[in-house]
C-alpha atoms as a PDB file:
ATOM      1  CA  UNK A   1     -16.276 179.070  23.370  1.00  0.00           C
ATOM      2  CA  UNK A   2     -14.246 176.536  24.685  1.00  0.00           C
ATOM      3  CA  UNK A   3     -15.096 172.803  24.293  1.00  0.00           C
ATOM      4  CA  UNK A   4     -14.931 170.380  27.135  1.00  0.00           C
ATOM      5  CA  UNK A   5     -12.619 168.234  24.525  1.00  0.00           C
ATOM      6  CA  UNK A   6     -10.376 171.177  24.125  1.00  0.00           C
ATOM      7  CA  UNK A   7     -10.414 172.271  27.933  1.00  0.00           C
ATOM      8  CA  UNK A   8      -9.121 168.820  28.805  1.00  0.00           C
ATOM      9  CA  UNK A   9      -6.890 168.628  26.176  1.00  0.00           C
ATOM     10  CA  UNK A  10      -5.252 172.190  27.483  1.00  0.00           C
ATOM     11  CA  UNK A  11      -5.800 171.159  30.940  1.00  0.00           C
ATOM     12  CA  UNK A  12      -3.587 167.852  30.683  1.00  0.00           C
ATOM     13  CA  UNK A  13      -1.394 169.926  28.597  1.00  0.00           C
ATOM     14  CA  UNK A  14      -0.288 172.278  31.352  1.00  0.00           C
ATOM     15  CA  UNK A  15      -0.472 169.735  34.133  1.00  0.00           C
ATOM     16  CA  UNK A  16       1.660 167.611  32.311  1.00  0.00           C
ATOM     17  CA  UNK A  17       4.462 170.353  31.706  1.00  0.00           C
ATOM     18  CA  UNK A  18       4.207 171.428  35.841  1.00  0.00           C
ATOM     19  CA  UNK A  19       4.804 167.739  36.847  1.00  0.00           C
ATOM     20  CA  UNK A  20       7.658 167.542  34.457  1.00  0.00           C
ATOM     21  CA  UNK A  21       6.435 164.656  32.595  1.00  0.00           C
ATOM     22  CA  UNK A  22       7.161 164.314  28.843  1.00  0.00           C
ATOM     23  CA  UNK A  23       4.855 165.634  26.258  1.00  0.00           C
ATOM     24  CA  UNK A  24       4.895 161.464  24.608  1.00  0.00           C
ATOM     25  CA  UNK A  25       2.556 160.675  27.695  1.00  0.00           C
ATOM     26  CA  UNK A  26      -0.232 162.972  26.787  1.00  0.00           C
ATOM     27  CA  UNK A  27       0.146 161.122  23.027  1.00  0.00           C
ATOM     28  CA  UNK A  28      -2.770 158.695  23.286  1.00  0.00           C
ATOM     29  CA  UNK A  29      -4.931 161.457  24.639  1.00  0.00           C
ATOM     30  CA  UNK A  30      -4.363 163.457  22.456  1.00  0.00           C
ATOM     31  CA  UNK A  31      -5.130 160.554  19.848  1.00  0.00           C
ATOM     32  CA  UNK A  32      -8.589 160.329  20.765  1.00  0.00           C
ATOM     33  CA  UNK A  33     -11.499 161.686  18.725  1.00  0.00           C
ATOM     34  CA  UNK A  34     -15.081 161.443  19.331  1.00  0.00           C
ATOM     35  CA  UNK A  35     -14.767 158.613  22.299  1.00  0.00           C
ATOM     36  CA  UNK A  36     -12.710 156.455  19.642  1.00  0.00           C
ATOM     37  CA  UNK A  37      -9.216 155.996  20.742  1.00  0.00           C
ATOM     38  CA  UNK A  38      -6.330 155.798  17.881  1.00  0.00           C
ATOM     39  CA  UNK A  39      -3.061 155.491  20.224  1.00  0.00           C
ATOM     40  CA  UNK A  40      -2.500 151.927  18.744  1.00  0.00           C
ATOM     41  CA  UNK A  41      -2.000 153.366  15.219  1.00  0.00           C
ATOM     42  CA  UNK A  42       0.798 155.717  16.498  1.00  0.00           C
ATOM     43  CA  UNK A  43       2.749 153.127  18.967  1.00  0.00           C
ATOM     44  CA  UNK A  44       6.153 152.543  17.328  1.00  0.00           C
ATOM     45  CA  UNK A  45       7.508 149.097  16.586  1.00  0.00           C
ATOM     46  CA  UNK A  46      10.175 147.653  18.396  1.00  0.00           C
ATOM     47  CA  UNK A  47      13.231 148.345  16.251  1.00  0.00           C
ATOM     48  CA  UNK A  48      15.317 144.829  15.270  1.00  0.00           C
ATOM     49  CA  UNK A  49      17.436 146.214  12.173  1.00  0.00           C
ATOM     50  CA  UNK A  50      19.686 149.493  11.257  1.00  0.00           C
ATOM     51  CA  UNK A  51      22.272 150.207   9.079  1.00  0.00           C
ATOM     52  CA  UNK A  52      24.633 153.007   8.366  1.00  0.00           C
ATOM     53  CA  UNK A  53      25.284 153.896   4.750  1.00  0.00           C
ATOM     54  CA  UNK A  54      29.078 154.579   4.578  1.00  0.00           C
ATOM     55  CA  UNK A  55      30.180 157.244   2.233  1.00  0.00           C
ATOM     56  CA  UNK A  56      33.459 158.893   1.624  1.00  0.00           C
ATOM     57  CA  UNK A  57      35.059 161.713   3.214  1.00  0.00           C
ATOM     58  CA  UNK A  58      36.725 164.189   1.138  1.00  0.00           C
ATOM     59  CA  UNK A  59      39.252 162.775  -0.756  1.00  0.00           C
ATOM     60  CA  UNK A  60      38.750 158.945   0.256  1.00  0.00           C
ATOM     61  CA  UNK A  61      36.843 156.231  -1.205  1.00  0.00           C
ATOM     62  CA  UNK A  62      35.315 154.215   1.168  1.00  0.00           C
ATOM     63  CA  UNK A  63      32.050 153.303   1.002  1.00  0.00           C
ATOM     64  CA  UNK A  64      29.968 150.379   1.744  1.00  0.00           C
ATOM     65  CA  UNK A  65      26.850 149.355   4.399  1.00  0.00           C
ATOM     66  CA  UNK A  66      27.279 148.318   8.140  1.00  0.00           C
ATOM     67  CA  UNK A  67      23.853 146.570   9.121  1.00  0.00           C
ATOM     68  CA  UNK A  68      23.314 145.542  12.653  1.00  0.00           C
ATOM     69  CA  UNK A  69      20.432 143.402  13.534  1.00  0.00           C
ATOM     70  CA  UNK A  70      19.315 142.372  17.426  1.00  0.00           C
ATOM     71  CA  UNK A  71      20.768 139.434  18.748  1.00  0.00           C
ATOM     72  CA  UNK A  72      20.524 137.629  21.723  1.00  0.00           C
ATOM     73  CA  UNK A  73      23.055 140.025  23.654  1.00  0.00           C
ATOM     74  CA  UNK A  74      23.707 143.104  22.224  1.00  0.00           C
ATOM     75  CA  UNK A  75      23.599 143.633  18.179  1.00  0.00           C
ATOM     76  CA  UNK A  76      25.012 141.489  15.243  1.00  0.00           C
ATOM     77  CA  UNK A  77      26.967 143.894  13.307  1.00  0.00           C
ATOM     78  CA  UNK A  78      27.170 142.838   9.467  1.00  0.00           C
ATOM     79  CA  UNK A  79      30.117 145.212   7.566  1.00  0.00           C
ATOM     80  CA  UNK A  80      30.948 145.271   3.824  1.00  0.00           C
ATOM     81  CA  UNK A  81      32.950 148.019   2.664  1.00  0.00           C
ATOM     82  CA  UNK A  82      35.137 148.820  -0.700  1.00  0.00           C
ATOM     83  CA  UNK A  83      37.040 151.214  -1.445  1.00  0.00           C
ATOM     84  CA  UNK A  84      39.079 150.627   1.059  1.00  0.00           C
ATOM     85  CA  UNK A  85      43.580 150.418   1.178  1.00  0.00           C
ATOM     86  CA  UNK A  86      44.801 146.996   1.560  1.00  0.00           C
ATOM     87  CA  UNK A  87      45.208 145.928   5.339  1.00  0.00           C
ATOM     88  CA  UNK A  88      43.633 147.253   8.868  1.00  0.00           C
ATOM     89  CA  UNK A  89      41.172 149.794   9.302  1.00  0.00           C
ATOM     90  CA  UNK A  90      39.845 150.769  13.177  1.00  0.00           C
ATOM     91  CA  UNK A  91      36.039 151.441  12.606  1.00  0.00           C
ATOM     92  CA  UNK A  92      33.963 152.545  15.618  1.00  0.00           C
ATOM     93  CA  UNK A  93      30.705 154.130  16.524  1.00  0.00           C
ATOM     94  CA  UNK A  94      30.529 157.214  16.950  1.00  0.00           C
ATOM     95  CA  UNK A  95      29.062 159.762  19.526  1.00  0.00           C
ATOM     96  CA  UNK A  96      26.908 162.250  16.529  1.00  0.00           C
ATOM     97  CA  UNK A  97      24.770 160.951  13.587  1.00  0.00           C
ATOM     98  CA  UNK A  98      26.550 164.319  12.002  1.00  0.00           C
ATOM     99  CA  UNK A  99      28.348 163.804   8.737  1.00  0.00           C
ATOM    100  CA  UNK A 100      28.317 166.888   7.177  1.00  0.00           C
ATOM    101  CA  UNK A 101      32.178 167.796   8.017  1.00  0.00           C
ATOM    102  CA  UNK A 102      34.264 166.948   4.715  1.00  0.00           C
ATOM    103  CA  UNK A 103      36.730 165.487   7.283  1.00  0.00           C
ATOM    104  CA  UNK A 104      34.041 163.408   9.060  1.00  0.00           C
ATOM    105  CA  UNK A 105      34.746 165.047  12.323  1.00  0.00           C
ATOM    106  CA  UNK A 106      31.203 166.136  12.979  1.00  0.00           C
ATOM    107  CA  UNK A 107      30.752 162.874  14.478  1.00  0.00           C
ATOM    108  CA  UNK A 108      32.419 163.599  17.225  1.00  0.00           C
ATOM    109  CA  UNK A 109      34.598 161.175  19.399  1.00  0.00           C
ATOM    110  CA  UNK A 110      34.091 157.280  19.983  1.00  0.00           C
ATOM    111  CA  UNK A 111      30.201 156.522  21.364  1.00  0.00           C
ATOM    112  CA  UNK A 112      30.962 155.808  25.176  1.00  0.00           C
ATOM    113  CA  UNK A 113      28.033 156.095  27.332  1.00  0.00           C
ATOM    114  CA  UNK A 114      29.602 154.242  30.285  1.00  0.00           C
ATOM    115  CA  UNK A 115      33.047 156.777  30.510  1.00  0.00           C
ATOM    116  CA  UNK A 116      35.091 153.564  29.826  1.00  0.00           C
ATOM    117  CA  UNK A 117      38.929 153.532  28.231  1.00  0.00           C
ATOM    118  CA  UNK A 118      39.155 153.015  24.571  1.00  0.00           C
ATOM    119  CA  UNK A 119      39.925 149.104  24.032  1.00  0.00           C
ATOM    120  CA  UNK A 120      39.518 145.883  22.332  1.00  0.00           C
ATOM    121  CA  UNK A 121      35.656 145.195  21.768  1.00  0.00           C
ATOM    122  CA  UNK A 122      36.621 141.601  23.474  1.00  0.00           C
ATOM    123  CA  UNK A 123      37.906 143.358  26.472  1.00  0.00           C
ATOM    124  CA  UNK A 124      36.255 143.645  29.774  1.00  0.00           C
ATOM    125  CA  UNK A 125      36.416 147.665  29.793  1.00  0.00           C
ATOM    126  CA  UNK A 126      36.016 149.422  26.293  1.00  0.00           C
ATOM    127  CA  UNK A 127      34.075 152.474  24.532  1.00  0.00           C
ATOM    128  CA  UNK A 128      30.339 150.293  23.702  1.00  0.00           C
ATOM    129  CA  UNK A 129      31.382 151.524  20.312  1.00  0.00           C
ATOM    130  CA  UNK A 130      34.874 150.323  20.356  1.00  0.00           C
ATOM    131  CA  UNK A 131      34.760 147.710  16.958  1.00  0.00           C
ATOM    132  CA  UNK A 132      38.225 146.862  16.240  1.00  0.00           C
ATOM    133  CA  UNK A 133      39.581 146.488  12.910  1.00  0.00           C
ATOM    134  CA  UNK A 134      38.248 145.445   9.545  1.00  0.00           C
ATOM    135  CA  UNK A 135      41.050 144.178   7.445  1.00  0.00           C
ATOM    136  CA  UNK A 136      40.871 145.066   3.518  1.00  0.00           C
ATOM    137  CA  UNK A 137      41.892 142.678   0.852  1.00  0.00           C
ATOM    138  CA  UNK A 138      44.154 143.429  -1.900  1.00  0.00           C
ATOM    139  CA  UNK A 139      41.457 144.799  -3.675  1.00  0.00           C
ATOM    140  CA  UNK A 140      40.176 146.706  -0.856  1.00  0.00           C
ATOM    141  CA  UNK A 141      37.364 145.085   0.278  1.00  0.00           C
ATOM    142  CA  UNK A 142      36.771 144.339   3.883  1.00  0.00           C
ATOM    143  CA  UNK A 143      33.722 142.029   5.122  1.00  0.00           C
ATOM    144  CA  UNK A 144      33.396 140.805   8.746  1.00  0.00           C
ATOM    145  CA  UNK A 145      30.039 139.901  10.921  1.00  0.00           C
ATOM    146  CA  UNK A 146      30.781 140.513  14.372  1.00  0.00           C
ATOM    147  CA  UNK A 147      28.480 140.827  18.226  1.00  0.00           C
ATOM    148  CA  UNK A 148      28.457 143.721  19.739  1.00  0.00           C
ATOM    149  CA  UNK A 149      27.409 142.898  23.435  1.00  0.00           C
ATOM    150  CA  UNK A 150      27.527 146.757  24.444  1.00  0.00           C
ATOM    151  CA  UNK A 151      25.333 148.181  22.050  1.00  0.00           C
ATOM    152  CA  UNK A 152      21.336 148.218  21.593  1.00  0.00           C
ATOM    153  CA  UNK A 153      18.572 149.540  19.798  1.00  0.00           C
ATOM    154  CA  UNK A 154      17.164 151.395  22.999  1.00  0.00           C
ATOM    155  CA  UNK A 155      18.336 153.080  26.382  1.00  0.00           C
ATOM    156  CA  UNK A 156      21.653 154.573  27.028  1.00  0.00           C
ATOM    157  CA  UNK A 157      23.610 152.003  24.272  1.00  0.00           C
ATOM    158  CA  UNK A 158      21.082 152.711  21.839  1.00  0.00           C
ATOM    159  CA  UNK A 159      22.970 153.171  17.927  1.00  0.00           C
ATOM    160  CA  UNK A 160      20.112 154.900  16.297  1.00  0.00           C
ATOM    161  CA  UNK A 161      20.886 158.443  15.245  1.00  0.00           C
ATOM    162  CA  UNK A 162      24.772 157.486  15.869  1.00  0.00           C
ATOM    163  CA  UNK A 163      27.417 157.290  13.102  1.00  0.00           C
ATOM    164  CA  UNK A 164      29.650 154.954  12.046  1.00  0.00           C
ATOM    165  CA  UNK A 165      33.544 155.752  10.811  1.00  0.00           C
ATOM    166  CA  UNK A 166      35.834 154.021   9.139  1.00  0.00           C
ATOM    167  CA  UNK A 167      39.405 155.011  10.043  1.00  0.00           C
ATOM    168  CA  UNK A 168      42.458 155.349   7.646  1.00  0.00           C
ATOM    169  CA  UNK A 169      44.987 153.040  10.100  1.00  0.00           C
ATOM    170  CA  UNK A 170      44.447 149.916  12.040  1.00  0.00           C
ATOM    171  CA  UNK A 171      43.193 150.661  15.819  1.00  0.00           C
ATOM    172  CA  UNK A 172      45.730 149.614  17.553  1.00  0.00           C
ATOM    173  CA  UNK A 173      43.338 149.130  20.586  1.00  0.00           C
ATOM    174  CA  UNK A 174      45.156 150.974  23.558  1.00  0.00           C
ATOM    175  CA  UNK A 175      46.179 154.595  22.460  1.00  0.00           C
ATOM    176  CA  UNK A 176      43.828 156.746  24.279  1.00  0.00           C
ATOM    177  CA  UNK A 177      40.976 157.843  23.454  1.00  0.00           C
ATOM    178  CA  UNK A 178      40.472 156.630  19.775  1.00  0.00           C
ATOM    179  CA  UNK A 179      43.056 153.668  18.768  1.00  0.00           C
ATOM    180  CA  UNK A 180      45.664 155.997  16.940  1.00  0.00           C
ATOM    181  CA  UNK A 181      43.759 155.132  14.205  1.00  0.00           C
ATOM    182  CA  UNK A 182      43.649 158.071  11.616  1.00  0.00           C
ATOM    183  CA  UNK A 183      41.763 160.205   9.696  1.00  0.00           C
ATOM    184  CA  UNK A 184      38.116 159.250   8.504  1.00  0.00           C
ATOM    185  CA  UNK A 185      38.076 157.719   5.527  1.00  0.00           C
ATOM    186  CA  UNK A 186      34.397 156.776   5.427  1.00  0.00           C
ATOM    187  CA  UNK A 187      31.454 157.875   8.053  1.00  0.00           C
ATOM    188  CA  UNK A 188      27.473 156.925   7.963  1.00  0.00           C
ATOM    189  CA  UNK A 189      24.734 157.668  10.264  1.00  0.00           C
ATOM    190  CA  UNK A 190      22.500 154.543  11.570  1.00  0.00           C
ATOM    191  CA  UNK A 191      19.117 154.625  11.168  1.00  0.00           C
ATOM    192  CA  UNK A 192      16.011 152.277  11.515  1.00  0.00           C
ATOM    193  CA  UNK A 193      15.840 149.603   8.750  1.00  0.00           C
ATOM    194  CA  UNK A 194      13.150 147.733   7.457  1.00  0.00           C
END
């Protein structure tokens, strides 16, 4: 015999699904036992910090962290990466949190919610995951903090579950779509940080 828990449960269930509304809205409902609501324990913290893990593609060496942590507009993006040739390197965000290509093509192309032209990340239209360039030492180390204006944590812009590539040439910042900058040489998917 149904319960008059369970009926309601079922009942917001399929009313939910006929008005089209996600099944996250029925969450602190469902959360409730015995009168005592428990929705607070399962609300998720606003996000301030990610970082992708860069490894190497097949054949390459790269490898290093990109962190980005909120910022007044957009997201501070903190890079260190070794492994690296000597000179420029286009890196971008990509479109996939999929690395599991040897080539790092699983990724997919340049992260560009807004259908802009690939460009500098200074300029006024460019992919929101458009980076630039880290430049490489002699001993093939490249370090740079940078703002990303066009990126977030949430919405449309949001980075989490994206990927981050590191590219073989410099971007030269005008070739469409992607910089003419090269194979992958390094690619890691951005996830929540503590």
């Amino acid at each position: 015999m149904e319960t008059p828990t369970t009926f309601s449960r079922r009942f917001l269930f399929v009313t939910a699904l006929a008005s089209g509304f996600s099944l996250a809205t029925l969450a602190p409902v469902q959360a409730q036992e015995g009168g005592k609501a428990h929705g607070a324990e399962h609300k998720m913290a606003a996000i301030n910090k990610a970082i992708a893990v860069i490894a190497p593609t097949a054949g390459n060496t790269a490898k290093g962290t990109v962190t980005f942590t909120k910022a007044a507009k957009g997201l501070q993006v903190a890079v260190e990466i070794s492994g690296l040739t000597p000179g420029k390197h286009g890196f971008h965000v990509h479109e996939f949190g999929d690395v599991s290509a040897p080539d790092g093509t699983s990724a997919g192309g340049h992260f560009n919610p807004t259908g802009e032209d690939h460009g500098a990340p200074g300029a006024d239209k460019h992919h929101a995951g458009d980076m630039g360039n880290l430049e490489a030492d002699a001993s093939g180390v490249a370090k740079v903090t940078l703002t990303q204006e066009k990126l977030t944590f949430e919405g449309a812009n949001s980075v989490i579950g994206r990927s981050v590539v590191v590219h073989a040439k410099a971007d030269d910042l005008k070739t469409q779509p992607t910089g003419d900058a090269g194979g992958r040489v390094g690619v890691g998917v951005v996830g929540v940080a503590k």
